[in-house]
PDB file of N, CA and C in Angstrom:
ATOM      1  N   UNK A   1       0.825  -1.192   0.000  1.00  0.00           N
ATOM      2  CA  UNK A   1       0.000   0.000   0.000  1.00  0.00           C
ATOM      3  C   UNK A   1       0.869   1.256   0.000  1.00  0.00           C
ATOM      4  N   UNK A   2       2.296   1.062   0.746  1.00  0.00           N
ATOM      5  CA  UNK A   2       2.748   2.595   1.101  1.00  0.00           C
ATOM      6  C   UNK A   2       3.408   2.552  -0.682  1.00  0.00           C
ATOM      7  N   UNK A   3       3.801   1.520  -0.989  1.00  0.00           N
ATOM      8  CA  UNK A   3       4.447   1.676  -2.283  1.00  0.00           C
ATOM      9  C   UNK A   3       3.925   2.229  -3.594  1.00  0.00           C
ATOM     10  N   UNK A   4       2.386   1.895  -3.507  1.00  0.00           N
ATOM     11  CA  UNK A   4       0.890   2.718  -4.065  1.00  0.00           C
ATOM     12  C   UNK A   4       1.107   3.705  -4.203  1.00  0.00           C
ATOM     13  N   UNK A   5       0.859   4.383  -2.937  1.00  0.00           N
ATOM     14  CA  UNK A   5       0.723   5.509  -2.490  1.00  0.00           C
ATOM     15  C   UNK A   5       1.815   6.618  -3.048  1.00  0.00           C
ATOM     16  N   UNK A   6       2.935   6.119  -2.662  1.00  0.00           N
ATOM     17  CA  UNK A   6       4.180   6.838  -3.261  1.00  0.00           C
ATOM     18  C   UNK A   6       4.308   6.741  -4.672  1.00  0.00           C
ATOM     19  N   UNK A   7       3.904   5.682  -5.651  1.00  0.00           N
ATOM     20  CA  UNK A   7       3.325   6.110  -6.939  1.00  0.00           C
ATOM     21  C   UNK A   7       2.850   7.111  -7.040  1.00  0.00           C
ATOM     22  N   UNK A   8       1.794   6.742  -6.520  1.00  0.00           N
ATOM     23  CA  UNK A   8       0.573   7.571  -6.727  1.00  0.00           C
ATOM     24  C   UNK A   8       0.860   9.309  -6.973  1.00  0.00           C
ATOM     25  N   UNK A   9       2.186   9.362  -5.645  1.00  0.00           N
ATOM     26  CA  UNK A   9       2.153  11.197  -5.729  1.00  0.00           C
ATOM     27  C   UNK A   9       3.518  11.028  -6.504  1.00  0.00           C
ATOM     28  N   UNK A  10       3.438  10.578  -7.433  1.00  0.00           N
ATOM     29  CA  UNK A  10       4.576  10.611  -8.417  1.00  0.00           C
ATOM     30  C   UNK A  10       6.019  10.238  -8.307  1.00  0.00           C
ATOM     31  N   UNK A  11       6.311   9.444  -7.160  1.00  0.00           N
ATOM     32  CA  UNK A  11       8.034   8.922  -6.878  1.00  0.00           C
ATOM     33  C   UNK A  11       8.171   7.967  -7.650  1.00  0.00           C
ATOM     34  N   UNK A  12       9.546   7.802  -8.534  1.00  0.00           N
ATOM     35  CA  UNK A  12       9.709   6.805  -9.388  1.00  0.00           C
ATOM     36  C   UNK A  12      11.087   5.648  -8.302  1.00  0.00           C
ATOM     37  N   UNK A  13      11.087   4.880  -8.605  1.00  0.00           N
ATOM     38  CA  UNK A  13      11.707   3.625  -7.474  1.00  0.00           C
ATOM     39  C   UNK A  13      12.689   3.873  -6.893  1.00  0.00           C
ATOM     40  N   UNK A  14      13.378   4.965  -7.564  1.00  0.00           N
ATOM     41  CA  UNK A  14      14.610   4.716  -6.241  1.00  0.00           C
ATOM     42  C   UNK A  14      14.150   5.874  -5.034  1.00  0.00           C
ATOM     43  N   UNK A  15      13.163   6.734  -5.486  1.00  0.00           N
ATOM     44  CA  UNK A  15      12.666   8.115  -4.564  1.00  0.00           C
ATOM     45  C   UNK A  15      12.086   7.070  -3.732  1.00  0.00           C
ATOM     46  N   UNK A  16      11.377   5.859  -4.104  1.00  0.00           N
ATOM     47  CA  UNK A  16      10.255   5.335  -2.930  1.00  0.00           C
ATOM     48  C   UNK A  16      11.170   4.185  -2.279  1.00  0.00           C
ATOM     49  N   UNK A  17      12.526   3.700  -2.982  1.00  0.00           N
ATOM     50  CA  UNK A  17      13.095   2.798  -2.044  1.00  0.00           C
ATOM     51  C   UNK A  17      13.766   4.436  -0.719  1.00  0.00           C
ATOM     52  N   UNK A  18      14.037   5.150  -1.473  1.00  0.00           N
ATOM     53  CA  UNK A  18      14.755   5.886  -0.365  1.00  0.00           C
ATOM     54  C   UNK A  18      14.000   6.307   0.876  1.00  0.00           C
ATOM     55  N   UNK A  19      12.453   6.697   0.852  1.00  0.00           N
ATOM     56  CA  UNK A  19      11.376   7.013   1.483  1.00  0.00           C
ATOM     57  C   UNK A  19      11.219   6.269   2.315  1.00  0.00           C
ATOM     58  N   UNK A  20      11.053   4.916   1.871  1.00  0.00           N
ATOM     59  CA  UNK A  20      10.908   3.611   2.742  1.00  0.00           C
ATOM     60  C   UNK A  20      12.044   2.767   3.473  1.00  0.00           C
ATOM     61  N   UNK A  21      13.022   3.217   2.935  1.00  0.00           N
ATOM     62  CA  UNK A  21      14.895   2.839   3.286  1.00  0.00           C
ATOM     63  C   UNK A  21      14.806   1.577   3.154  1.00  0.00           C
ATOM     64  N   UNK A  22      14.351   0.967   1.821  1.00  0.00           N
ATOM     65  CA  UNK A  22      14.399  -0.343   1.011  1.00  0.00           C
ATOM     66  C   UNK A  22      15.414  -0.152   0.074  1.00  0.00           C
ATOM     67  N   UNK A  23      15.847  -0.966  -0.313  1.00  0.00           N
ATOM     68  CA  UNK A  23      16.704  -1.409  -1.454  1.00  0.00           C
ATOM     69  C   UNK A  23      15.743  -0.987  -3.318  1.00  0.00           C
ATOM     70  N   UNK A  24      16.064  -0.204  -4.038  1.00  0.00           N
ATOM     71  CA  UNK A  24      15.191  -0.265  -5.335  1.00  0.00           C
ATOM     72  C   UNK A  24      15.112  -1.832  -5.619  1.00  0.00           C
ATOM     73  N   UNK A  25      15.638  -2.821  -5.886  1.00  0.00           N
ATOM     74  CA  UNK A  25      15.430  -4.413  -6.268  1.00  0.00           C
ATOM     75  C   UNK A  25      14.066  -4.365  -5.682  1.00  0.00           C
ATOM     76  N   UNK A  26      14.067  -4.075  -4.085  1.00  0.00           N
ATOM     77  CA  UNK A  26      12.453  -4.796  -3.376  1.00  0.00           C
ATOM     78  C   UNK A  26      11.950  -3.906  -3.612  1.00  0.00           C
ATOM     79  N   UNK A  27      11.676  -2.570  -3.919  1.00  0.00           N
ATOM     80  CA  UNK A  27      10.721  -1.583  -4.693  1.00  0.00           C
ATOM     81  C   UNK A  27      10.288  -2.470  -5.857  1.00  0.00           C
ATOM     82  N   UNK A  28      11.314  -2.409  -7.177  1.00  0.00           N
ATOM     83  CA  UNK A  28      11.064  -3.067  -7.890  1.00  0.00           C
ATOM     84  C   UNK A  28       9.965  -4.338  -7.862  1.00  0.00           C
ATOM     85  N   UNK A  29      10.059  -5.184  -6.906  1.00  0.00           N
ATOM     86  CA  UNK A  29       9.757  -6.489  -6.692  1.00  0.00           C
ATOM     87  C   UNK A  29       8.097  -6.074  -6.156  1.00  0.00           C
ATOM     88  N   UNK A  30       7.937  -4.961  -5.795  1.00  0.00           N
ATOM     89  CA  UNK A  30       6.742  -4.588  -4.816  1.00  0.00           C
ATOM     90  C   UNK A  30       5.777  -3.884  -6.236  1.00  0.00           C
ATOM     91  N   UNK A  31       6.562  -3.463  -7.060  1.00  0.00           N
ATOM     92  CA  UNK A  31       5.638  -2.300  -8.126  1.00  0.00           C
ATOM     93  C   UNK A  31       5.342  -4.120  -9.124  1.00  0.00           C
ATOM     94  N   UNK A  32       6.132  -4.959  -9.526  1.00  0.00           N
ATOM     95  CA  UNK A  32       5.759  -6.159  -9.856  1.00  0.00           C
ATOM     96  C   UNK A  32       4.499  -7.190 -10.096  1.00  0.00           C
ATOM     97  N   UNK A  33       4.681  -6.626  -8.004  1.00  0.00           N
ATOM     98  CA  UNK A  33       3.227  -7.448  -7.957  1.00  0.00           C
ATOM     99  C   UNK A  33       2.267  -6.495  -7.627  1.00  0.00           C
ATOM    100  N   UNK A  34       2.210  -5.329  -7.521  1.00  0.00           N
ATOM    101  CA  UNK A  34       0.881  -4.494  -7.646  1.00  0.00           C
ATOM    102  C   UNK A  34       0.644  -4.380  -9.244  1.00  0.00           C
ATOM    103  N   UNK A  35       1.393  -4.711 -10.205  1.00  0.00           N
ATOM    104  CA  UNK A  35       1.011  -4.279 -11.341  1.00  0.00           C
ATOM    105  C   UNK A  35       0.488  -5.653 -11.877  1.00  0.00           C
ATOM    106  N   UNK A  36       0.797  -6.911 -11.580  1.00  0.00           N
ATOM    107  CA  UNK A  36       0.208  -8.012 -11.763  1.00  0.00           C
ATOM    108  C   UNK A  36      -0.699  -8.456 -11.160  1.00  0.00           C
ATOM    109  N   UNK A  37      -0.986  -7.747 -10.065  1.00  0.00           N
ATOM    110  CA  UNK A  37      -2.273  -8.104  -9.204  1.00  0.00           C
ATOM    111  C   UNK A  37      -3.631  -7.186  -9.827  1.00  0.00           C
ATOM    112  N   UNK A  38      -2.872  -5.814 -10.752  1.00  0.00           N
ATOM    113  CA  UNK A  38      -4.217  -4.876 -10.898  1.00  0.00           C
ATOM    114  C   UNK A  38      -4.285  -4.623 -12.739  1.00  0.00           C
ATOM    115  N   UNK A  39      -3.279  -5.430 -13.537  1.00  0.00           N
ATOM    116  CA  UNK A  39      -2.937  -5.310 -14.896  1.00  0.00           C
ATOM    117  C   UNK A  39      -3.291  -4.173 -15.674  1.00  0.00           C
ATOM    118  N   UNK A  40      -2.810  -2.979 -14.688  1.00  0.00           N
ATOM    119  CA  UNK A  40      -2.703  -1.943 -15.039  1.00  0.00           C
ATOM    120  C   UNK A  40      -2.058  -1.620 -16.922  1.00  0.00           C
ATOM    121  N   UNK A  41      -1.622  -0.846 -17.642  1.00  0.00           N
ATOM    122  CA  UNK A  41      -0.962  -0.548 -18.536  1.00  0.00           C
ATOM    123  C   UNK A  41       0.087   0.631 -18.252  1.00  0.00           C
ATOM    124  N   UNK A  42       0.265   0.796 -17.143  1.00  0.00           N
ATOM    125  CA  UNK A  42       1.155   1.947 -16.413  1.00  0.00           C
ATOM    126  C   UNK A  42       1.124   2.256 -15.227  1.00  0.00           C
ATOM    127  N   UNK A  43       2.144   2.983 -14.727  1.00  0.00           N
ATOM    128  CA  UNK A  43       2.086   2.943 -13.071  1.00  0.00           C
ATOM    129  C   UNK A  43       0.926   4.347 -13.128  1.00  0.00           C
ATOM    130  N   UNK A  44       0.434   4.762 -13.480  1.00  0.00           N
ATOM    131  CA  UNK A  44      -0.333   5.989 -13.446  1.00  0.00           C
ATOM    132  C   UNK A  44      -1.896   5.835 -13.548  1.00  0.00           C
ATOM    133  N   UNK A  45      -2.035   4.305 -14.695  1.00  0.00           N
ATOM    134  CA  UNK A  45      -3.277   3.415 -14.269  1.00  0.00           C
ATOM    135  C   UNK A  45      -3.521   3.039 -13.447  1.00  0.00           C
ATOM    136  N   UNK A  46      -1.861   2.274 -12.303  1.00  0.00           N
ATOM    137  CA  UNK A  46      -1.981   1.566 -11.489  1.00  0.00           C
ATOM    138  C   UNK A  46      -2.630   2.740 -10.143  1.00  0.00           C
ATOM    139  N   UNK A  47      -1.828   3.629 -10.311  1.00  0.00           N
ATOM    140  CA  UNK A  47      -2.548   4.848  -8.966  1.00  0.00           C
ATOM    141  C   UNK A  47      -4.043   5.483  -9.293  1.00  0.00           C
ATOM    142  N   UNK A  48      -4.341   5.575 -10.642  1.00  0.00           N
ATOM    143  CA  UNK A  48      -5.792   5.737 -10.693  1.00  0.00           C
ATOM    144  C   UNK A  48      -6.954   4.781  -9.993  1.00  0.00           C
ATOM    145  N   UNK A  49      -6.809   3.608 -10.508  1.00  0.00           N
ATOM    146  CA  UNK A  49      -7.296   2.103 -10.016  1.00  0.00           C
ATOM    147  C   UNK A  49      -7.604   2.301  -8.350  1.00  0.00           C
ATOM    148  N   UNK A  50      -6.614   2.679  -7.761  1.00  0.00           N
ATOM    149  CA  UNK A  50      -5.917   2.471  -6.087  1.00  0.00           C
ATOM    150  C   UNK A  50      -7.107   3.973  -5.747  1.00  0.00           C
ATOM    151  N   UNK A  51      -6.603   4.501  -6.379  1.00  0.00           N
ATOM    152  CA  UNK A  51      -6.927   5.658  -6.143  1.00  0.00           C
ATOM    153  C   UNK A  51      -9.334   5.860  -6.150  1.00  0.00           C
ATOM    154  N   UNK A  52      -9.706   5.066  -7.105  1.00  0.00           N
ATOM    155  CA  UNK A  52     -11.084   5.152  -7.447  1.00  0.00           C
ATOM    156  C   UNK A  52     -11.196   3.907  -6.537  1.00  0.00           C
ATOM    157  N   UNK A  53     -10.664   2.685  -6.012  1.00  0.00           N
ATOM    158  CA  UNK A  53     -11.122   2.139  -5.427  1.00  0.00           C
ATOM    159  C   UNK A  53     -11.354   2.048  -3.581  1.00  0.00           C
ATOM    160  N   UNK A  54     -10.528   3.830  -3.298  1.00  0.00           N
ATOM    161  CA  UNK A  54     -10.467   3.849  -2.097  1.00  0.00           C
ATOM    162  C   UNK A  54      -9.415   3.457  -1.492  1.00  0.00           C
ATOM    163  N   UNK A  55      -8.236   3.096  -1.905  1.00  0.00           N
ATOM    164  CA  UNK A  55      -7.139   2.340  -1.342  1.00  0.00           C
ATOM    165  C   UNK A  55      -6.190   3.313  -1.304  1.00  0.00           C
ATOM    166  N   UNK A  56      -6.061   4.648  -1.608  1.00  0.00           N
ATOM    167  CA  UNK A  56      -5.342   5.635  -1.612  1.00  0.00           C
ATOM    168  C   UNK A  56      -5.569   6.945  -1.344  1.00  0.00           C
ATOM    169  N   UNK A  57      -5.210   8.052  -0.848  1.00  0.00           N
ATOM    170  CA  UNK A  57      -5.752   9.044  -0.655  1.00  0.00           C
ATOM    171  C   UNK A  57      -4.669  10.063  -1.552  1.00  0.00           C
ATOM    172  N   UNK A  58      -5.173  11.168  -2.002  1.00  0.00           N
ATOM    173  CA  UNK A  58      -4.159  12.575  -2.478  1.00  0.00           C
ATOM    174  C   UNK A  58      -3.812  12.820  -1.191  1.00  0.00           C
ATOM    175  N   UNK A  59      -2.777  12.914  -0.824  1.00  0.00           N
ATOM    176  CA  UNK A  59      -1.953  14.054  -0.258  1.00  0.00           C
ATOM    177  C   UNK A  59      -2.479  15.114  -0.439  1.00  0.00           C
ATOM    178  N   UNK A  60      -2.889  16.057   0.365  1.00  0.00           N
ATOM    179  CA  UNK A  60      -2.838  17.693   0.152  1.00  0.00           C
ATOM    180  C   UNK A  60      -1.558  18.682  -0.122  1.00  0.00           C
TER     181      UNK A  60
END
């Protein structure tokens, strides 16, 4: 979810491994299976999706 989320407000993998103080590989490994779990066509589908189904909020 936090990895969503940080999509969502636009961090590309190494901004959200650094956020989370993960390694980019397990970012990588995490955007993987949210994108195979929701067969998005982009990470920007994938935060829309998250986003209309309630699973995400905008940041203000």
């Amino acid at each position: 979810m936090e990895v969503l989320q940080l999509i969502a407000n636009g961090l590309g993998n190494s901004e959200i491994a650094e956020a989370l103080v993960i390694m980019v590989k397990t970012v990588r490994a995490h955007v993987s299976n949210i994108l195979s779990k929701l067969h998005p066509k982009d990470y920007t589908q994938a935060a829309v999706y998250a986003w209309r189904a309630g699973v995400i909020q905008r940041k203000a």
